[in-house]
Protein backbone atom coordinates (compact mmCIF):
# COMPACT_ATOMS: atom_id res chain seq x y z
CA UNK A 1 0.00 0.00 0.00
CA UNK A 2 1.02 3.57 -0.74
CA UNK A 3 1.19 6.58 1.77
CA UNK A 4 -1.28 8.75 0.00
CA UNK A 5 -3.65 4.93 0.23
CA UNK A 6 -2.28 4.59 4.30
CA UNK A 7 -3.35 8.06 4.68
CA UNK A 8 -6.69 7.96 3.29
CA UNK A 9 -7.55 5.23 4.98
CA UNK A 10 -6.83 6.24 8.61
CA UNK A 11 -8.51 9.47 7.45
CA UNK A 12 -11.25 7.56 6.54
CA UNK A 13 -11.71 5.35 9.19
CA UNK A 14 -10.88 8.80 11.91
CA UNK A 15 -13.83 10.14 10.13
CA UNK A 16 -16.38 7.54 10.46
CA UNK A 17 -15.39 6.96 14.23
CA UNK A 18 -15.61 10.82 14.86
CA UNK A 19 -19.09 11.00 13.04
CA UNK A 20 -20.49 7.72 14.64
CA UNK A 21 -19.78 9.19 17.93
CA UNK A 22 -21.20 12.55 17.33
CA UNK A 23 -24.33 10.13 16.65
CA UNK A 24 -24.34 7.92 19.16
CA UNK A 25 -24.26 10.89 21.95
CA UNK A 26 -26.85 12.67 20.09
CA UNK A 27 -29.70 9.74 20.12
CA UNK A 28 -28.83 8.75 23.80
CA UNK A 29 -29.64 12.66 24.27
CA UNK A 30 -32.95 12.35 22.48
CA UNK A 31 -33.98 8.99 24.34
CA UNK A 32 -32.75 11.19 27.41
CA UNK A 33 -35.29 13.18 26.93
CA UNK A 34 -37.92 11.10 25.76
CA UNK A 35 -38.03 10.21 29.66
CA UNK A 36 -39.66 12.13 32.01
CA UNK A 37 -36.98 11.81 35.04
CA UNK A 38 -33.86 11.83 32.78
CA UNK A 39 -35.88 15.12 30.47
CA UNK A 40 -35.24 16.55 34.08
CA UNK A 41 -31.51 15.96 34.99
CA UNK A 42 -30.46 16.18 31.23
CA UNK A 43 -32.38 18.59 29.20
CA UNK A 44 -34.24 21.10 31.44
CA UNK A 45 -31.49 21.47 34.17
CA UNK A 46 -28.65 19.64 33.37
CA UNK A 47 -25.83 18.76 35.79
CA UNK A 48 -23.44 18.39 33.21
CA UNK A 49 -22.99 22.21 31.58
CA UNK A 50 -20.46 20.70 28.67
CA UNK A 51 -23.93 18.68 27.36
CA UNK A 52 -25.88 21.82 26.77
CA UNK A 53 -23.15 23.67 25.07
CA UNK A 54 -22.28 20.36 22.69
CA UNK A 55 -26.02 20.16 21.65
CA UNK A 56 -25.84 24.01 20.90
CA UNK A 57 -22.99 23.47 18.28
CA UNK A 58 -23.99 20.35 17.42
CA UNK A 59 -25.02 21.44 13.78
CA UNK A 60 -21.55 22.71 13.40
CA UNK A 61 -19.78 19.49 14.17
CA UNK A 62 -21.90 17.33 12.66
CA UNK A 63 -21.17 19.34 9.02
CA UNK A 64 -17.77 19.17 10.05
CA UNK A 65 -17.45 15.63 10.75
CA UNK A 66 -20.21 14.60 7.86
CA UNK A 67 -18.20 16.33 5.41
CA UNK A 68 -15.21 14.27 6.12
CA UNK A 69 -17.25 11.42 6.14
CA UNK A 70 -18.50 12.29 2.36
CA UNK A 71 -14.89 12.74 1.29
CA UNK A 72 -14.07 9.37 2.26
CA UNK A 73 -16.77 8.17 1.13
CA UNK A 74 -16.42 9.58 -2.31
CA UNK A 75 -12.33 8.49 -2.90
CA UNK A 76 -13.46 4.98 -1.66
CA UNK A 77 -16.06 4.55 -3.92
CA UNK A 78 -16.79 1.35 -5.64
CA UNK A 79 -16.47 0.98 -10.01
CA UNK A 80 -20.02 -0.45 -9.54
CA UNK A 81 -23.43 1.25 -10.08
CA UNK A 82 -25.33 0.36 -6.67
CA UNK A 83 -22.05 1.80 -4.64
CA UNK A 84 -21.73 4.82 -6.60
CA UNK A 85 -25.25 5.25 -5.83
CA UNK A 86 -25.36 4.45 -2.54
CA UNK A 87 -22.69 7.01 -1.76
CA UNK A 88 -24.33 9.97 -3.83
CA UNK A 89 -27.76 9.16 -1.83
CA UNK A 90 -25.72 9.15 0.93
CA UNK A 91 -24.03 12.74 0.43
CA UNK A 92 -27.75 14.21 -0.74
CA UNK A 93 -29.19 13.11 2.47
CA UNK A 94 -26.09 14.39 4.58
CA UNK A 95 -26.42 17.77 2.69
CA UNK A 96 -30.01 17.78 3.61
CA UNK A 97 -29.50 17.00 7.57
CA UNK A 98 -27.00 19.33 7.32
CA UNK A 99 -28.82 22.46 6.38
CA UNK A 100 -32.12 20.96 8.45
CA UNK A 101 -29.70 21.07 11.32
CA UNK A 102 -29.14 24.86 11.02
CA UNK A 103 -32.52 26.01 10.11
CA UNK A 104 -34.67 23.89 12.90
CA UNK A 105 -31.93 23.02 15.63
CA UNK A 106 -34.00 20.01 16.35
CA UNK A 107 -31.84 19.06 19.26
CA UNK A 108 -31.94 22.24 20.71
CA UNK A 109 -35.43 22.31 21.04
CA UNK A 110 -36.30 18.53 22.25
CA UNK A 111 -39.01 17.99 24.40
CA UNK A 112 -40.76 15.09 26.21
CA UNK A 113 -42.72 13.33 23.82
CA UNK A 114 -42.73 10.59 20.93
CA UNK A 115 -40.81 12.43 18.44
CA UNK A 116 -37.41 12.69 20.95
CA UNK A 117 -37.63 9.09 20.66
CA UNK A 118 -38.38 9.40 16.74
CA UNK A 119 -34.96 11.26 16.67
CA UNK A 120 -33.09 9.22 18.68
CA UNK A 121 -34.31 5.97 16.03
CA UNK A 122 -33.84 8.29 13.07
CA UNK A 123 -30.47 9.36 13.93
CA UNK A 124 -28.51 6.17 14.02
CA UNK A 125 -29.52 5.02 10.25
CA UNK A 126 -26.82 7.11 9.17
CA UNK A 127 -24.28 4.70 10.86
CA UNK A 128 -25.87 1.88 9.59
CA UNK A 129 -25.44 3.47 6.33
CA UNK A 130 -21.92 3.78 6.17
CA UNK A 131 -21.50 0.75 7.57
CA UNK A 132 -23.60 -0.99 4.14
CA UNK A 133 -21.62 1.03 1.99
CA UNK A 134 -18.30 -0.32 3.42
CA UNK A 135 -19.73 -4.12 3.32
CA UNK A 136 -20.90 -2.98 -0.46
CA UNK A 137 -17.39 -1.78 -1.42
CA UNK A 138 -15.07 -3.77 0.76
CA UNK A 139 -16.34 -7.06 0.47
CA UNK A 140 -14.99 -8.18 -2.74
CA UNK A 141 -11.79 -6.54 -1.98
CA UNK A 142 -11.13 -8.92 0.95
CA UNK A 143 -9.24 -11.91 0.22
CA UNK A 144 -11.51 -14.80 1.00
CA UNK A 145 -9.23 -17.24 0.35
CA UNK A 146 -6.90 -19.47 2.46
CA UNK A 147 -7.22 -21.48 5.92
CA UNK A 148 -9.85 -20.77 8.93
CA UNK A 149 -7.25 -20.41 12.12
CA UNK A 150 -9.31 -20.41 15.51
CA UNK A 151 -8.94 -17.39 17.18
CA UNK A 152 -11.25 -18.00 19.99
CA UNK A 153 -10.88 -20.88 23.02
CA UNK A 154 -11.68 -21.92 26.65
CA UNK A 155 -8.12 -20.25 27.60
CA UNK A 156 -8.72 -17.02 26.20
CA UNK A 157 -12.29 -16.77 27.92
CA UNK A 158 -10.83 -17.64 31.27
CA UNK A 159 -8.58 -15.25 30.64
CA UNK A 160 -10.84 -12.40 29.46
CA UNK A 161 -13.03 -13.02 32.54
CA UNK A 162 -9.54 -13.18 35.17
CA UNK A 163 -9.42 -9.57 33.38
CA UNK A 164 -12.78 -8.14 33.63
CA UNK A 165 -13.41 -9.80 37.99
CA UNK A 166 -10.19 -7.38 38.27
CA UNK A 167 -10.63 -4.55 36.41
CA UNK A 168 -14.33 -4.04 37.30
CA UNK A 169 -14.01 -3.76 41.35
CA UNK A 170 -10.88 -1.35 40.37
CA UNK A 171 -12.78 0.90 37.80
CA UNK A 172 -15.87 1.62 40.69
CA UNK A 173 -12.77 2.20 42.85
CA UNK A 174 -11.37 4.63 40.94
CA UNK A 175 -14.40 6.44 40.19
CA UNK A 176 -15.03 7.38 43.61
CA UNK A 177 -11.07 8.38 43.89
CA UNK A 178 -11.26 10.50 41.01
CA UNK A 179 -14.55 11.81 42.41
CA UNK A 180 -13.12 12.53 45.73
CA UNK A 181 -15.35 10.85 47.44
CA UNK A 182 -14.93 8.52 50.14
CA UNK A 183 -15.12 4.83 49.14
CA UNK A 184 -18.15 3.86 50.70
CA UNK A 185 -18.01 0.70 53.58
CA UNK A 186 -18.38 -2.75 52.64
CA UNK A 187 -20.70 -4.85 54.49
CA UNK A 188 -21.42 -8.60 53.68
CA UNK A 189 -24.33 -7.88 51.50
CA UNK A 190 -22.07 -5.41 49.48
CA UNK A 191 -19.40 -7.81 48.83
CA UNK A 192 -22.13 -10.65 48.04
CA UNK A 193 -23.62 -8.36 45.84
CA UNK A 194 -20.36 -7.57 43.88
CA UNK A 195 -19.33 -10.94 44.08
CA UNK A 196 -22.38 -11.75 41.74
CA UNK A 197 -21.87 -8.68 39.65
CA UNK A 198 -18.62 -10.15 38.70
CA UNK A 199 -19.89 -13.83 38.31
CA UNK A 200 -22.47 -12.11 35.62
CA UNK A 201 -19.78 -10.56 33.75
CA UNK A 202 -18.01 -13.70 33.79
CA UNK A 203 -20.76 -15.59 32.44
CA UNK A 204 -21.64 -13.60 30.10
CA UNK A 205 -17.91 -12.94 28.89
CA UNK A 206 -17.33 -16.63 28.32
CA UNK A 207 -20.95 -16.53 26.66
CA UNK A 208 -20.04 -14.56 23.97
CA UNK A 209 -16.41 -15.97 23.79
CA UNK A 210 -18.56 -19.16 23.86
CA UNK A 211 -20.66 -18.10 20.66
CA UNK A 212 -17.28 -16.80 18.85
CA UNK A 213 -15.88 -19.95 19.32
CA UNK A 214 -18.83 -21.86 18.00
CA UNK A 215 -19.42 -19.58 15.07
CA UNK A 216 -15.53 -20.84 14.00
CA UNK A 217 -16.75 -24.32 14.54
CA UNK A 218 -19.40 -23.79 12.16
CA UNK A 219 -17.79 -22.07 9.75
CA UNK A 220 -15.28 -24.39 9.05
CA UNK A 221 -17.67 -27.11 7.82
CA UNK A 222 -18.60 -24.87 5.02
CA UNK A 223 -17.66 -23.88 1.62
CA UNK A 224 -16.67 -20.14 2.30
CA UNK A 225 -15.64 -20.98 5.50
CA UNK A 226 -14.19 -17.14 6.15
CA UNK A 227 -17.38 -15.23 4.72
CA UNK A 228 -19.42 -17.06 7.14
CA UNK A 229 -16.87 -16.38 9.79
CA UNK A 230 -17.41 -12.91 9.65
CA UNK A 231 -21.35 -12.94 8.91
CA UNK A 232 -21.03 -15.14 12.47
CA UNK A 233 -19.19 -12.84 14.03
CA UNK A 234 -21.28 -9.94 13.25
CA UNK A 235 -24.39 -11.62 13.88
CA UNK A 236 -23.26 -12.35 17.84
CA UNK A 237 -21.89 -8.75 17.91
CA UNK A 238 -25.49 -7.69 16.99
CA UNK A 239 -26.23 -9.62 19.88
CA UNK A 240 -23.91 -8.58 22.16
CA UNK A 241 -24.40 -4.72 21.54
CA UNK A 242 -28.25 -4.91 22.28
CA UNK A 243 -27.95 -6.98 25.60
CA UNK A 244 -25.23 -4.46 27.09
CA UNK A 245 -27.53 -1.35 25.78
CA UNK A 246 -30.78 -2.88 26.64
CA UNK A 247 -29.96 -4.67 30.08
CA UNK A 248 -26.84 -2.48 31.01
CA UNK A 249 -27.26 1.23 29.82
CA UNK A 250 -31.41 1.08 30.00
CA UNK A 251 -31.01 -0.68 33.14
CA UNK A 252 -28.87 1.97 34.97
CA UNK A 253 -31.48 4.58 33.95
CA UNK A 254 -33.78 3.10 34.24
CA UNK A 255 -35.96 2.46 31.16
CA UNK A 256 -37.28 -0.49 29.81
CA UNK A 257 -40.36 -1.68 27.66
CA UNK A 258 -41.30 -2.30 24.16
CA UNK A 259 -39.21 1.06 23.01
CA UNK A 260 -36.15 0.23 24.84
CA UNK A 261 -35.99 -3.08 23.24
CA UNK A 262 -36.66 -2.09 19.61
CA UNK A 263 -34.14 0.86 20.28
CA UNK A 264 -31.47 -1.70 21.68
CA UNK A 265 -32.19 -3.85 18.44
CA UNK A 266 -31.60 -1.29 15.87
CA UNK A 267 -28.88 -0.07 18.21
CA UNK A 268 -27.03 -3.12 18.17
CA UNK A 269 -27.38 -3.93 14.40
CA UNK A 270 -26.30 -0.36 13.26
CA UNK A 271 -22.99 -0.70 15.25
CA UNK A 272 -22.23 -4.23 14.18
CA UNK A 273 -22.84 -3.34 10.97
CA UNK A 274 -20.61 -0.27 11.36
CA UNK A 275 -18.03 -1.96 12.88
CA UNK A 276 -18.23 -4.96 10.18
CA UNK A 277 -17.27 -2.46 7.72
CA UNK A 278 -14.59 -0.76 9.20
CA UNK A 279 -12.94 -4.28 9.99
CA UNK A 280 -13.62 -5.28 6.04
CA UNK A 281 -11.94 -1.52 5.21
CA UNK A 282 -8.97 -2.58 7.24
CA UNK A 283 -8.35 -5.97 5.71
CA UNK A 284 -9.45 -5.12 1.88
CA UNK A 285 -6.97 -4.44 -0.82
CA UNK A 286 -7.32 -1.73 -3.53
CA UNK A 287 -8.86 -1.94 -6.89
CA UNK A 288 -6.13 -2.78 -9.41
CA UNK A 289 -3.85 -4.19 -6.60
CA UNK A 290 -3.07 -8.13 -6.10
CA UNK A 291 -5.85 -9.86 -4.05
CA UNK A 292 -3.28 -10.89 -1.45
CA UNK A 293 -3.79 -10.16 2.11
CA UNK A 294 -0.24 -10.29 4.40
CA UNK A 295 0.24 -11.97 7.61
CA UNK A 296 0.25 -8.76 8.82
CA UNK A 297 -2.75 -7.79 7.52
CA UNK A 298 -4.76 -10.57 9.08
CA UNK A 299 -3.32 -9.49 12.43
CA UNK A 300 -5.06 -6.12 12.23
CA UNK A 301 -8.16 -7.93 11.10
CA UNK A 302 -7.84 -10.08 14.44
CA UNK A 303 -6.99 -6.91 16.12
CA UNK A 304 -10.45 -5.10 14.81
CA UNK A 305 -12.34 -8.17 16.11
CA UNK A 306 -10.90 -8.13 19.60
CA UNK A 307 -11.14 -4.47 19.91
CA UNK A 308 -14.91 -4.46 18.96
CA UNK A 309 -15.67 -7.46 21.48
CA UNK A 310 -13.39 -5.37 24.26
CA UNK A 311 -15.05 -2.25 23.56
CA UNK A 312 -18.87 -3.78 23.85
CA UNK A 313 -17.20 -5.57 27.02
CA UNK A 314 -15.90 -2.22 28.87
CA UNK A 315 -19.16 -0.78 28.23
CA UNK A 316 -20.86 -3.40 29.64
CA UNK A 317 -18.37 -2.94 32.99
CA UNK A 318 -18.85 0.80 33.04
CA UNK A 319 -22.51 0.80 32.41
CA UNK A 320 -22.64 -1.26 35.26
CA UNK A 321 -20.49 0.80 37.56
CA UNK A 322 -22.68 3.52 36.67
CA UNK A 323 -26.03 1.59 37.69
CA UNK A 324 -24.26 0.85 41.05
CA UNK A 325 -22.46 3.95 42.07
CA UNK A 326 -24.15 6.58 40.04
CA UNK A 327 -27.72 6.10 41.34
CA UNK A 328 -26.90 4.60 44.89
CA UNK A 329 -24.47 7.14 46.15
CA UNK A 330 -22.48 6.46 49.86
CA UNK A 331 -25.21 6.24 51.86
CA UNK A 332 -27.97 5.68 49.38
CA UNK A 333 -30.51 3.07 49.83
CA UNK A 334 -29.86 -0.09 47.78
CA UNK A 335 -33.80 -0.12 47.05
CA UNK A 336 -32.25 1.66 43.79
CA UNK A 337 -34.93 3.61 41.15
CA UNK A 338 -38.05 2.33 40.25
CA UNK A 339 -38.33 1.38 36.53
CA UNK A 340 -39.41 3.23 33.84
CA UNK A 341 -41.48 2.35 31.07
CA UNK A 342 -43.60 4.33 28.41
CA UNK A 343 -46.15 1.40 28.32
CA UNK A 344 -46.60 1.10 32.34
CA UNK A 345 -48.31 4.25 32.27
């Protein structure tokens, strides 16, 4: 690969990150306040005064990071029809947002009703988006060919959950430290309590380790045995995304019901999808080049993979820390909030 290609890839790939995590904070901020309590905290009088003055210049950075997005999207585009199109639609629709953004500030002016929650839906298509238009154009770049090697087992699971029982106590620890607040006195029922906390993640760790390692098995009793590999893999980080948003970030507000769960759904399959495509950027080849894929190569493909289960993983552990420490302060009852759903009104 050249260094003008290097370059426009990591520009590429900065890009998309930037832009799908403009996103992602701004439809947490509309499902923020498409509930009552968290309208409250968030929107009306916020806590947090950086929130307020992101949403304010929100239009600005998201024609910023859009346009970069639109650049990258352009250079990378496919010889074939339904890419080209995909990125012009893509580009119309970003123009359109764009200029919407600056006439209505729609975030600006949220309020606590359906169409926050219509927002916070609409606004995470365009990650799914990008993410089809990298599967689109990437795909047939990759180099399908050679042998399946395992990259999942029982010893990396044990490991993985060795990591998360330590780093989880530590991160709540730290929080408080950084806070400067007192760490609050264990009792029994504290320790029990984290004790199971940590079995969860544990479970659920070598759960989805569990399903990696049995998509591999699978895949290598087929034809293509890498293309279904990676249509595994993205299927179980589909899953894996909607459980932690669903059960760990709903949880700790708390909001759950029919919304959450469709929410959590479309969550989860726009950021696997996402993430699919910047792992199939990483590991594709340029037109005109030889479809060979290094050694080295294949490392950062293996790299992507782990970094997108460790990622869904550490948001699982600080979701959690933040439905234990965030709501239950020292001293704090551990009765915690009551629930909140839309439909249990």
């Amino acid at each position: 690969m050249t260094l003008e290609g290097a370059i426009t890839r990591v520009f590429g790939s900065a890009a998309r990150i930037l832009f799908s995590a403009l996103l992602v904070f701004t439809s947490f901020y509309s499902v923020l306040a498409y509930i009552p309590s968290t309208y409250i905290a968030f929107i009306q009088a916020p806590f947090q005064s950086w929130v307020p003055v992101l949403i304010r210049f929100q239009p600005y950075l998201y024609t910023g990071v859009v346009a970069a997005v639109c650049l990258s999207l352009w250079i990378e585009r496919s010889a074939d029809r339904v890419s080209r199109r995909l990125v012009i639609e893509f580009i119309l629709a970003a123009a359109l947002m764009s200029i919407y953004s600056f006439v209505a500030r729609p975030f600006s002016a949220l309020r606590n009703d359906s169409r926050s929650f219509v927002w916070a839906i609409a606004i995470i298509f365009p990650i799914l988006w990008i993410g089809a238009i990298d599967f689109r154009t990437s795909w047939r770049r990759r180099d399908w060919s050679g042998d399946l090697a395992p990259r999942f087992s029982i010893s990396l699971a044990l490991l993985a959950a060795l990591a998360i029982a330590l780093v989880y106590p530590s991160a709540a620890y730290l929080r408080y430290k950084l806070a400067g607040l007192p760490f609050f006195q264990l009792h029994p029922v504290d320790l029990l309590i984290g004790a199971g906390a940590i079995l969860a993640h544990i479970l659920f760790l070598g759960f989805i380790v569990g399903l990696l390692a049995f998509s591999e098995s699978v895949a290598s009793r087929t034809r293509h045995p890498l293309k279904v590999r990676f249509a595994l893999f993205t299927a179980v980080a589909w899953l894996a995304i909607a459980v932690v948003v669903e059960r760990v970030a709903f949880g700790a507000i708390p909001f759950r019901g029919t919304e959450s769960l469709v929410y959590s759904v479309l969550f989860g399959f726009a950021w696997a999808v996402f993430s699919g495509g910047l792992v199939l950027r990483a590991a594709s080849v340029a037109s005109g080049q030889p479809r060979y894929i290094s050694q080295g190569n294949r490392r950062i493909e293996g790299a992507l993979l782990a970094l997108v289960l460790v990622s869904v993983l550490s948001r699982r552990s600080s979701g959690s820390s933040t439905g234990t420490l965030s709501w239950r302060g020292p001293g704090c009852s551990s009765s915690g909030s009551p629930r909140y759903s839309r439909s249990s009104e």
